[in-house]
Protein backbone atom coordinates (compact mmCIF):
# COMPACT_ATOMS: atom_id res chain seq x y z
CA UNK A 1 -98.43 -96.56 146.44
CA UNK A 2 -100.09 -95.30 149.69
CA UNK A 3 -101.00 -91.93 150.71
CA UNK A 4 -102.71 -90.66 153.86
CA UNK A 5 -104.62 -87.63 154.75
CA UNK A 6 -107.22 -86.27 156.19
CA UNK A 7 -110.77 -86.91 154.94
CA UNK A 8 -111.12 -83.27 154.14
CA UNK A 9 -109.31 -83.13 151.24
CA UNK A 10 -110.29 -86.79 150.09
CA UNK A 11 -111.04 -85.32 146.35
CA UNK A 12 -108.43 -83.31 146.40
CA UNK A 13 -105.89 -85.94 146.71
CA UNK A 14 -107.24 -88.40 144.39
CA UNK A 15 -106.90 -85.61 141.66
CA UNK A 16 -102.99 -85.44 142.50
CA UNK A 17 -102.84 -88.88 142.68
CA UNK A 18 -104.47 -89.56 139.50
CA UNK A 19 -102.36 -86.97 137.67
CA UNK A 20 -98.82 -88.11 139.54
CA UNK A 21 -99.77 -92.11 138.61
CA UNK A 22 -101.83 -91.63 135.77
CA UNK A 23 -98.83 -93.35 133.14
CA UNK A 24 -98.61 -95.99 135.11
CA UNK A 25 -102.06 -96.65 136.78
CA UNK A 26 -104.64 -95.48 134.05
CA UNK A 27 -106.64 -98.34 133.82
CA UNK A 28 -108.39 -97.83 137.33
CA UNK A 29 -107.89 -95.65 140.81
CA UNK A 30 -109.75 -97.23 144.32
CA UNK A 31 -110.56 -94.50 146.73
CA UNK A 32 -111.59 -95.66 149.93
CA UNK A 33 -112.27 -92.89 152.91
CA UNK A 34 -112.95 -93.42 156.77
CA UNK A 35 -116.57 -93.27 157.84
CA UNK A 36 -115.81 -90.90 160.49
CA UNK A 37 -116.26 -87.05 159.90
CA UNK A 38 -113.16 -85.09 158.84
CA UNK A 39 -112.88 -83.41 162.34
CA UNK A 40 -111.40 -86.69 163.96
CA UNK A 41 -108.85 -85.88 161.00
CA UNK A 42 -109.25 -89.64 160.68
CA UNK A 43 -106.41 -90.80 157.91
CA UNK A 44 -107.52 -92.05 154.21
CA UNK A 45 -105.70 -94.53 151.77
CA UNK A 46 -105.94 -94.35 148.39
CA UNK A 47 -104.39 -97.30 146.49
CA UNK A 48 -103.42 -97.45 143.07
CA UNK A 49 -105.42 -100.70 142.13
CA UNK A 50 -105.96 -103.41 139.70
CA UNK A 51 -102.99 -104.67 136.65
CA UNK A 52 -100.77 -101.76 136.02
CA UNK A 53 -99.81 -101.01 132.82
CA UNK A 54 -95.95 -102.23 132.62
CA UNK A 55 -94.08 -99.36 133.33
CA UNK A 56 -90.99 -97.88 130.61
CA UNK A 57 -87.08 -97.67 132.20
CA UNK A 58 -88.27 -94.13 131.94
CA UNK A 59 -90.88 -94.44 134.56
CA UNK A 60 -89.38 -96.98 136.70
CA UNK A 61 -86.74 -94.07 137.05
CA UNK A 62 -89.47 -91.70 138.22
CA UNK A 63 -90.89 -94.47 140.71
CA UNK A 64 -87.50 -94.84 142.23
CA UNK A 65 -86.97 -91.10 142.75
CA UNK A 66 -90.47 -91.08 144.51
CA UNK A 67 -89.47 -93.04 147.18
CA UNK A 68 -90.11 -92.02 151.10
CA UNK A 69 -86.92 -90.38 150.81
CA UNK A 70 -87.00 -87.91 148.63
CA UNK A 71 -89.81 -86.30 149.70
CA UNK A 72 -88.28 -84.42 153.38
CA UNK A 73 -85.58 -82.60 150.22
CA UNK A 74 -88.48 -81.87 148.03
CA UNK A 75 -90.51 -80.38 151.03
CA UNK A 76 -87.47 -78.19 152.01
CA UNK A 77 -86.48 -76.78 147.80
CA UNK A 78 -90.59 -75.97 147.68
CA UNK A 79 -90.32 -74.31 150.90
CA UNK A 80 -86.82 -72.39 150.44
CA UNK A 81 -88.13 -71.55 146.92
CA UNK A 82 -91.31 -70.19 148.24
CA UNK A 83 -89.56 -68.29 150.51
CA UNK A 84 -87.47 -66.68 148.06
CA UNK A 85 -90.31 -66.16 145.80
CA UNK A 86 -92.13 -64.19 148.27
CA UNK A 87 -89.10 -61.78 148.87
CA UNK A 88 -89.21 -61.10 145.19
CA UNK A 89 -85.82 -62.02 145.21
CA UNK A 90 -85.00 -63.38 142.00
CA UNK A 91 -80.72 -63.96 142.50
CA UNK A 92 -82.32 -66.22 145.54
CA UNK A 93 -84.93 -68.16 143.39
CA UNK A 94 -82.32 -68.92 140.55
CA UNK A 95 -80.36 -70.78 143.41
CA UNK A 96 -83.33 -73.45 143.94
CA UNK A 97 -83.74 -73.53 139.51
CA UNK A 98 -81.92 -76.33 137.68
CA UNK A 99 -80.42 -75.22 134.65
CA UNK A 100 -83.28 -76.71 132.06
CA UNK A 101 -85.99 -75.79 134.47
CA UNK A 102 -89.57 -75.05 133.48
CA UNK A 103 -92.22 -72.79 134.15
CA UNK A 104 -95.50 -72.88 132.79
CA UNK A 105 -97.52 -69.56 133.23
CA UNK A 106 -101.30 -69.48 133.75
CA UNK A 107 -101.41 -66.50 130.89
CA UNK A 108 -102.29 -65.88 128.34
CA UNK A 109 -105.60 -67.85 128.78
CA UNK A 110 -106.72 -70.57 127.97
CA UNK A 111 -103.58 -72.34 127.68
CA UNK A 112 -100.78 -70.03 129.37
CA UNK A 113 -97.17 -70.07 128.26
CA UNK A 114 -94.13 -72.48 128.89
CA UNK A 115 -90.92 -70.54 129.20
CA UNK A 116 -87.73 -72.80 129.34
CA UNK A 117 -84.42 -72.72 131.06
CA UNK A 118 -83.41 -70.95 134.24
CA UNK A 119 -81.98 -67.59 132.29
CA UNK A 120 -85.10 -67.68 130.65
CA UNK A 121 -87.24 -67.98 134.04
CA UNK A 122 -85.28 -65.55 136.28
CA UNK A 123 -85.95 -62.90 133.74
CA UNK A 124 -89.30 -63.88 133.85
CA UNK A 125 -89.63 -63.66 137.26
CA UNK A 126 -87.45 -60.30 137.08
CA UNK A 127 -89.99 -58.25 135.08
CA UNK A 128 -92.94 -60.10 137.19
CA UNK A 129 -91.96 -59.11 140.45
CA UNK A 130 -91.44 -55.34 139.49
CA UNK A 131 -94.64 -55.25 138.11
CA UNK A 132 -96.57 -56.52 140.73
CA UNK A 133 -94.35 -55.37 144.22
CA UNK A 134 -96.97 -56.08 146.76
CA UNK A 135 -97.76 -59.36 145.46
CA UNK A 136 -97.85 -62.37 147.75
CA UNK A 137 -98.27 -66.30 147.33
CA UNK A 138 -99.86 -67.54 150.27
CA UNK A 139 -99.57 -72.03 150.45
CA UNK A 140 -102.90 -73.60 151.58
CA UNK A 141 -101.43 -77.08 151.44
CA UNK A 142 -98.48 -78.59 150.33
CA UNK A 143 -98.88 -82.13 149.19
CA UNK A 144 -95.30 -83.92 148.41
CA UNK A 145 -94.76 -87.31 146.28
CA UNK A 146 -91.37 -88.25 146.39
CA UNK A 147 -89.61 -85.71 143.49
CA UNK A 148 -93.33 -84.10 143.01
CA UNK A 149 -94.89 -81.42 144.93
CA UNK A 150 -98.53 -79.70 144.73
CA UNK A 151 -98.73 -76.57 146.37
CA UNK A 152 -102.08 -75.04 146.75
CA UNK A 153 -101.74 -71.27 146.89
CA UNK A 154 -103.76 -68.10 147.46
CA UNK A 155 -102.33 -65.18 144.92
CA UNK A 156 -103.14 -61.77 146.76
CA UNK A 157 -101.92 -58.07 145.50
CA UNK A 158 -103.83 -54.62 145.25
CA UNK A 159 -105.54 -54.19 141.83
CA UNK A 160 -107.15 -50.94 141.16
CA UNK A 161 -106.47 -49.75 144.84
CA UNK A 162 -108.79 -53.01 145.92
CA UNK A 163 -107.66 -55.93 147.73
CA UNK A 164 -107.99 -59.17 145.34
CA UNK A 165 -106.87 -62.39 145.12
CA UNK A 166 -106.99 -65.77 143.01
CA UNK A 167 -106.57 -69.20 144.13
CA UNK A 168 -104.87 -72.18 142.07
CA UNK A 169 -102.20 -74.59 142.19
CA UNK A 170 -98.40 -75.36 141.53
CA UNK A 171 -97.24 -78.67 140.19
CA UNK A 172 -93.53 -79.34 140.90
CA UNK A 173 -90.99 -81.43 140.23
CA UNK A 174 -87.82 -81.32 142.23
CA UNK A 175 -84.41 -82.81 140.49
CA UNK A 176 -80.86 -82.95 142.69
CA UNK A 177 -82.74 -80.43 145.01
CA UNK A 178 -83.51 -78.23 142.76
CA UNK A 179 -87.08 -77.02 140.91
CA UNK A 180 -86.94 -78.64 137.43
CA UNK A 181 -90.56 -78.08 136.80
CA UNK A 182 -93.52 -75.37 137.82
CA UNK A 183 -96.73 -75.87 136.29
CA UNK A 184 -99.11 -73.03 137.44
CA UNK A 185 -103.24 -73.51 137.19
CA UNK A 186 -105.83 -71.22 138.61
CA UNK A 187 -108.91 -71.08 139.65
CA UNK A 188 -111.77 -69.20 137.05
């Protein structure tokens, strides 16, 4: 497996990487970065290394839907579905949910909740965007994977009449075009 980016965001990727490929490539991850600074936005590999662990029919499933090709589709759900998400338009967002989707919440701390299927997550999403109307998602990066996404986001709304904001990150995984999976994390 071979990813390149930037050398900016050289930690940031070997995270991802290390949480798409950790089933299959737990035993060790090489990193290696260009020497030049990341203004040349000189590219980085980082290689999964050193006697995988055989992989399940399960997972050699996964590897084949991660191929080069499904990640243009998976950019374009996590876009249309972002899109949709920041109209607050929930009829729109159940179009880009598969039927057993899920969505893990970042509350209640520490742990959040997992709420299942799309009737389930629409509603969800319903009462959410009501109670927070000025609320917007704002993607830093979008980092796709084949079926998997990570979408780095800025969260920003008015809270007590003040500007505020939090950052975190989305974790998706995209299924016959569709969102089968949104794992939300924030920041503090």
């Amino acid at each position: 497996m071979r990813i390149e980016k930037s050398v900016a965001i050289v930690p940031m990727i070997a995270a991802v990487l290390i949480f798409l490929c950790g089933s299959q490539y737990p035993r060790k991850m090489a990193v290696r970065a260009a020497t030049e600074p990341a203004a040349t936005e000189q590219p980085v590999a980082i290689l999964a290394m050193e006697n995988p662990i055989p992989m399940t029919s399960q997972q050699k499933t996964s590897q084949q839907k991660n191929s080069p090709i499904a990640a243009p589709t998976t950019r374009r759900v996590i876009d249309r579905f972002n899109e949709a998400f920041n109209r607050h338009d929930p009829d729109a967002l159940s179009a880009w949910l598969t039927e057993d989707t899920i969505f893990e919440d970042t509350s209640p701390a520490p742990d959040g909740r997992r709420i299942e299927g799309k009737t389930a997550v629409v509603d969800f999403w319903r009462t959410w965007f009501t109670r927070n109307p000025d609320a917007v998602f704002e993607a830093e990066d979008v980092i796709v994977s084949g079926d998997r996404a990570v979408v780095l986001w800025v969260y920003r709304k008015q809270r007590n009449g003040q500007p505020w904001h939090i950052r975190g990150v989305d974790v998706f995984t995209v299924r016959d075009g569709k969102v089968a999976a949104k794992l939300a994390y924030v920041k503090g």
